[in-house]
C-alpha atoms as a PDB file:
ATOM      1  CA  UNK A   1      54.951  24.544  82.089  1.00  0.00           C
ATOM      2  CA  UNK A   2      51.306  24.018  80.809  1.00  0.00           C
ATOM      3  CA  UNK A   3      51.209  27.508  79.792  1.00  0.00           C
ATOM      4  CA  UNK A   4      53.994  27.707  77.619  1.00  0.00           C
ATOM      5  CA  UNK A   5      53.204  24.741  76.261  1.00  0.00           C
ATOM      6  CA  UNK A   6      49.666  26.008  75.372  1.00  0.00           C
ATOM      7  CA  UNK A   7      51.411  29.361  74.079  1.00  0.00           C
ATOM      8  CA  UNK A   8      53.764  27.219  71.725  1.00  0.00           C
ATOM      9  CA  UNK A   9      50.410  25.484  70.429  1.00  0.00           C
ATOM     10  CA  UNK A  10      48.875  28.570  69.939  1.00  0.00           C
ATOM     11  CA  UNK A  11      51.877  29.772  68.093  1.00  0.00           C
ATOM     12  CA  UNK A  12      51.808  26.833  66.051  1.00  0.00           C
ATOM     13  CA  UNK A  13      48.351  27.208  65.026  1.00  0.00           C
ATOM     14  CA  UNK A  14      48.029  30.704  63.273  1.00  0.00           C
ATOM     15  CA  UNK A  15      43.920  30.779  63.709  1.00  0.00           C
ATOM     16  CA  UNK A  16      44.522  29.517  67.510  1.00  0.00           C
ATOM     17  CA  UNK A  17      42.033  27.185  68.701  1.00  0.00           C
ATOM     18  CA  UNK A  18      41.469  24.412  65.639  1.00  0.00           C
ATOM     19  CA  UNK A  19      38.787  22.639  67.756  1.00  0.00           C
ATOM     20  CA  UNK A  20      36.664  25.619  66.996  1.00  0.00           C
ATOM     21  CA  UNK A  21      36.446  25.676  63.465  1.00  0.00           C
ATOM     22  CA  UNK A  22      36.235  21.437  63.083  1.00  0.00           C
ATOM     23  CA  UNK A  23      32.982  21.793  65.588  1.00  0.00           C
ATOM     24  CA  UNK A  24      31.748  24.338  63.273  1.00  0.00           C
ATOM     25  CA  UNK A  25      31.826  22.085  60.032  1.00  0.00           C
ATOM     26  CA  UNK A  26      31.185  19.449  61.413  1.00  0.00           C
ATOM     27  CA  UNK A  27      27.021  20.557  61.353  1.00  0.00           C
ATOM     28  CA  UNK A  28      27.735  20.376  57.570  1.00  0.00           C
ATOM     29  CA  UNK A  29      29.245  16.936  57.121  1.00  0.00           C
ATOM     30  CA  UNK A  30      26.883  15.495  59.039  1.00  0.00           C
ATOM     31  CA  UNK A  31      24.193  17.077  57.149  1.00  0.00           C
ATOM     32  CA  UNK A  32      26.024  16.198  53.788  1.00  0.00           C
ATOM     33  CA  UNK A  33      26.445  11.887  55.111  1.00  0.00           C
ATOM     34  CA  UNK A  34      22.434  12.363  55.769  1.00  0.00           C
ATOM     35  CA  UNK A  35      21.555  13.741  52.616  1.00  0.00           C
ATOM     36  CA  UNK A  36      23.803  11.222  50.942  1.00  0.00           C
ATOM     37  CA  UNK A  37      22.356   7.914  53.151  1.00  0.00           C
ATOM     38  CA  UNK A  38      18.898   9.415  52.531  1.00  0.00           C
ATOM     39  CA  UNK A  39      19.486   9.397  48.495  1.00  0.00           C
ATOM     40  CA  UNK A  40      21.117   5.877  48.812  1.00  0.00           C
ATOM     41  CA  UNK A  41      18.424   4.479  50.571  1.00  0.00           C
ATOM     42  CA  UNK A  42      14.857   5.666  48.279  1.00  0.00           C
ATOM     43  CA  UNK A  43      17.328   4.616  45.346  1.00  0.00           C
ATOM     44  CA  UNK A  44      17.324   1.004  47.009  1.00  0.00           C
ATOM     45  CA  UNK A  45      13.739   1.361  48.239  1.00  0.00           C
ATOM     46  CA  UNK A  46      12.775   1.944  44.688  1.00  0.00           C
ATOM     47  CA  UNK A  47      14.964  -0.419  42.871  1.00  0.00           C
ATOM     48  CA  UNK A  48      13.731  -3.442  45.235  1.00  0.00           C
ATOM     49  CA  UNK A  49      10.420  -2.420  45.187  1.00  0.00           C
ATOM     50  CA  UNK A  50       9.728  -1.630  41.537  1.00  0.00           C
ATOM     51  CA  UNK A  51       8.048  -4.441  39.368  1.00  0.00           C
ATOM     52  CA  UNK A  52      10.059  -5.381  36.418  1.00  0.00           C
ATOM     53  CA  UNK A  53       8.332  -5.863  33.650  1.00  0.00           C
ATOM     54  CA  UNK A  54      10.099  -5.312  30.200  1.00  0.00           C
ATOM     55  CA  UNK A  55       8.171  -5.444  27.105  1.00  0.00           C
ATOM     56  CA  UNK A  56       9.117  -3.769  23.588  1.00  0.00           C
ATOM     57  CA  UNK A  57       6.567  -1.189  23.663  1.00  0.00           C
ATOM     58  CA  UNK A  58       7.874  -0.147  27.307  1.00  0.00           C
ATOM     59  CA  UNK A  59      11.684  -0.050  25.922  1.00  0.00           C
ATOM     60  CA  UNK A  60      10.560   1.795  22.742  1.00  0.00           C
ATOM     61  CA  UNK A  61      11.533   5.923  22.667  1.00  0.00           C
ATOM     62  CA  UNK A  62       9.136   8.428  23.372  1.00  0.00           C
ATOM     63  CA  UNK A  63       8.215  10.648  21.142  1.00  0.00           C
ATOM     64  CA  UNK A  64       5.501  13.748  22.225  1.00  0.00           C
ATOM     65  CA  UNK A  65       2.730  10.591  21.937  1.00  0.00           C
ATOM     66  CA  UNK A  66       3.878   9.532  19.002  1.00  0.00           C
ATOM     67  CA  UNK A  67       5.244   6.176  17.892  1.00  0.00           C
ATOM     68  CA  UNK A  68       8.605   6.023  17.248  1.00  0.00           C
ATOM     69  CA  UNK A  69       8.364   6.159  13.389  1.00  0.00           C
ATOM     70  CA  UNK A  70      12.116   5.900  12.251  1.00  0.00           C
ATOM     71  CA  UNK A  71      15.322   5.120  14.047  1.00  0.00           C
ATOM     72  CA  UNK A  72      16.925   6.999  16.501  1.00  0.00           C
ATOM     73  CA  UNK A  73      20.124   7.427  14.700  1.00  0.00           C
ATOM     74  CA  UNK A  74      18.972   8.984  11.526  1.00  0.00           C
ATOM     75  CA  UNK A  75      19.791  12.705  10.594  1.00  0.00           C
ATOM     76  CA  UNK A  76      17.342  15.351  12.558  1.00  0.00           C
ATOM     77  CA  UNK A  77      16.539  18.511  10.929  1.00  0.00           C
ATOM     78  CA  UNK A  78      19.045  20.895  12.313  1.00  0.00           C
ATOM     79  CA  UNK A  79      15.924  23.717  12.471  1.00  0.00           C
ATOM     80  CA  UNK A  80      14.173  22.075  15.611  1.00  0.00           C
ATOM     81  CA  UNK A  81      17.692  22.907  17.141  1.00  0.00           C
ATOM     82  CA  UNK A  82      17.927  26.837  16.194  1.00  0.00           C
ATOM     83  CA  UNK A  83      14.825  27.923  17.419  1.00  0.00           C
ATOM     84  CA  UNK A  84      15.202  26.052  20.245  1.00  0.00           C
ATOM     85  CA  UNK A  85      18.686  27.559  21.208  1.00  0.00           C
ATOM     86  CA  UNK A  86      16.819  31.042  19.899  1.00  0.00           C
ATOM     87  CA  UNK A  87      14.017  30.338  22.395  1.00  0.00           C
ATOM     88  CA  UNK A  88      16.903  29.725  25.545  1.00  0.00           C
ATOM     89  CA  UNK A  89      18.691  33.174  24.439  1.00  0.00           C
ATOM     90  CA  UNK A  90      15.718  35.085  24.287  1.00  0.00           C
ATOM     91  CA  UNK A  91      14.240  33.580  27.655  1.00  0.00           C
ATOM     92  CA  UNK A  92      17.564  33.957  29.503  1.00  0.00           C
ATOM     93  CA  UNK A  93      17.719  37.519  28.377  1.00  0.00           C
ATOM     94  CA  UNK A  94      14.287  38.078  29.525  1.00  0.00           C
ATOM     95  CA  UNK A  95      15.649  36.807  33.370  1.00  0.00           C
ATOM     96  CA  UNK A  96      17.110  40.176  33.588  1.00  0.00           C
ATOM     97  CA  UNK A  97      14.157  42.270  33.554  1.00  0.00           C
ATOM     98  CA  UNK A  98      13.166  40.914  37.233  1.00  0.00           C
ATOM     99  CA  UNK A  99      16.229  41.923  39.419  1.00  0.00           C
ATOM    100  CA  UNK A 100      15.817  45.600  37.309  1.00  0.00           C
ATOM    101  CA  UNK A 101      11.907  45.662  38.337  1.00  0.00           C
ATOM    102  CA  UNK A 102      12.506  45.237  41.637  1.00  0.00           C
ATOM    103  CA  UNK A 103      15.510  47.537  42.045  1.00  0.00           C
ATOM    104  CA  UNK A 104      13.830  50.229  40.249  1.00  0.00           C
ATOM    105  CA  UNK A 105      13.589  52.942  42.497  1.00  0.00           C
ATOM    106  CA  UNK A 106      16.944  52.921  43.699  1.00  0.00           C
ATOM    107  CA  UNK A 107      18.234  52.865  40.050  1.00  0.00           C
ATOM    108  CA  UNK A 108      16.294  56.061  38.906  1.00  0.00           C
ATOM    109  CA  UNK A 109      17.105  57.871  35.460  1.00  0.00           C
ATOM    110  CA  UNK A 110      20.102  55.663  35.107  1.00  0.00           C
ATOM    111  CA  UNK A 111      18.968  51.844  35.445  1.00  0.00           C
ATOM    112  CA  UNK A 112      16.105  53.428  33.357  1.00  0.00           C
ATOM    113  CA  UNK A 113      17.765  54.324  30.157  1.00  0.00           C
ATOM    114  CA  UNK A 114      19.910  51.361  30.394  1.00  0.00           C
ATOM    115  CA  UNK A 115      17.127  48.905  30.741  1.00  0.00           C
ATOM    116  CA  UNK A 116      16.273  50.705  27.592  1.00  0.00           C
ATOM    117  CA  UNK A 117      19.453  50.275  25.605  1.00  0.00           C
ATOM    118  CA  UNK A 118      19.338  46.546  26.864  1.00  0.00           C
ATOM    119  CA  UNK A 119      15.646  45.980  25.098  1.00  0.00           C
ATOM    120  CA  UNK A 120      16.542  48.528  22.021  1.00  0.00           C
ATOM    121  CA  UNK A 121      19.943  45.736  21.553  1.00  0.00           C
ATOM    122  CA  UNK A 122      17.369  42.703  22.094  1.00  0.00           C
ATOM    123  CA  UNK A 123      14.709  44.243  19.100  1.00  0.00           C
ATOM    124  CA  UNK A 124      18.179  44.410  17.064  1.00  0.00           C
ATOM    125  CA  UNK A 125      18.718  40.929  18.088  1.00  0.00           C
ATOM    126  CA  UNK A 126      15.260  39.708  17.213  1.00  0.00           C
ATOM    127  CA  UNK A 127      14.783  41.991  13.655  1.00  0.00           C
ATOM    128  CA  UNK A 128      18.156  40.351  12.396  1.00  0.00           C
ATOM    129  CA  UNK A 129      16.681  36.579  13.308  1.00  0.00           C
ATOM    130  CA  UNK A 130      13.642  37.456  11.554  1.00  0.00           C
ATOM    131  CA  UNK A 131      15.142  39.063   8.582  1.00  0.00           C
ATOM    132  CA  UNK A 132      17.843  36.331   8.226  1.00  0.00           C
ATOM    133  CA  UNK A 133      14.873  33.909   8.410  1.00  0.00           C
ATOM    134  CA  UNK A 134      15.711  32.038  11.350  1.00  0.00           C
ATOM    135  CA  UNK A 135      12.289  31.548  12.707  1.00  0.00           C
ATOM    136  CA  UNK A 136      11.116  29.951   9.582  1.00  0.00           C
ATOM    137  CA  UNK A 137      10.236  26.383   9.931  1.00  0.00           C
ATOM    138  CA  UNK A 138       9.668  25.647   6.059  1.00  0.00           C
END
């Protein structure tokens, strides 16, 4: 009786033995509850512990060391924006030179010449920002 029983369980489960696979994530919730009770707890530490002491030129923005000379709210010059989104393009792009240097020799001829398309399309790139004057700050 116990073994049809544990045949009609088995049938019931397609993977057969649940147990199993619970024990096995279980490493990873426990982990997770850890990770989350350590990060709850420093947050507490530090909130209790902290001294607070508010005074305006603690609450005032911070700009590069300088004072905060107008308010925060007022148009920003739209250039400070391009070359920075420029600069992120140009530096992600860059990324993809590591992965190709270190699986050089088993791309031969092939990862070769297209390494070399990718930095002949990235000159293109860079001549038509110049041209178009996008790394002008005046």
């Amino acid at each position: 009786m116990k073994k049809i029983l544990n045949e009609n369980i088995n049938s019931f489960y397609p993977m057969g033995n649940t147990y199993y696979y619970y024990n096995e994530y279980s490493n990873f919730f426990f982990y997770f509850f850890v990770l989350l009770g350590v990060s709850f707890l420093i947050l507490a530490l530090c909130y209790i512990i902290t001294i607070k002491n508010p005074y305006n030129e603690k609450n005032s923005g911070y700009e590069c060391g300088f004072d905060p000379f107008s308010d925060a709210r007022e148009p920003f010059y739209v250039k400070f924006y391009l070359i920075s989104i420029l600069f992120i393009i140009f530096d992600v792009e860059v990324v993809f030179f590591f992965p190709w240097a270190i699986s050089f020799k088993q791309l031969f001829f092939f990862g070769y010449y297209i390494m070399y398309i990718f930095i002949i399309i990235l000159i293109i790139g860079f001549v038509y920002e110049w041209k178009k004057g996008s790394l002008d700050w005046d």
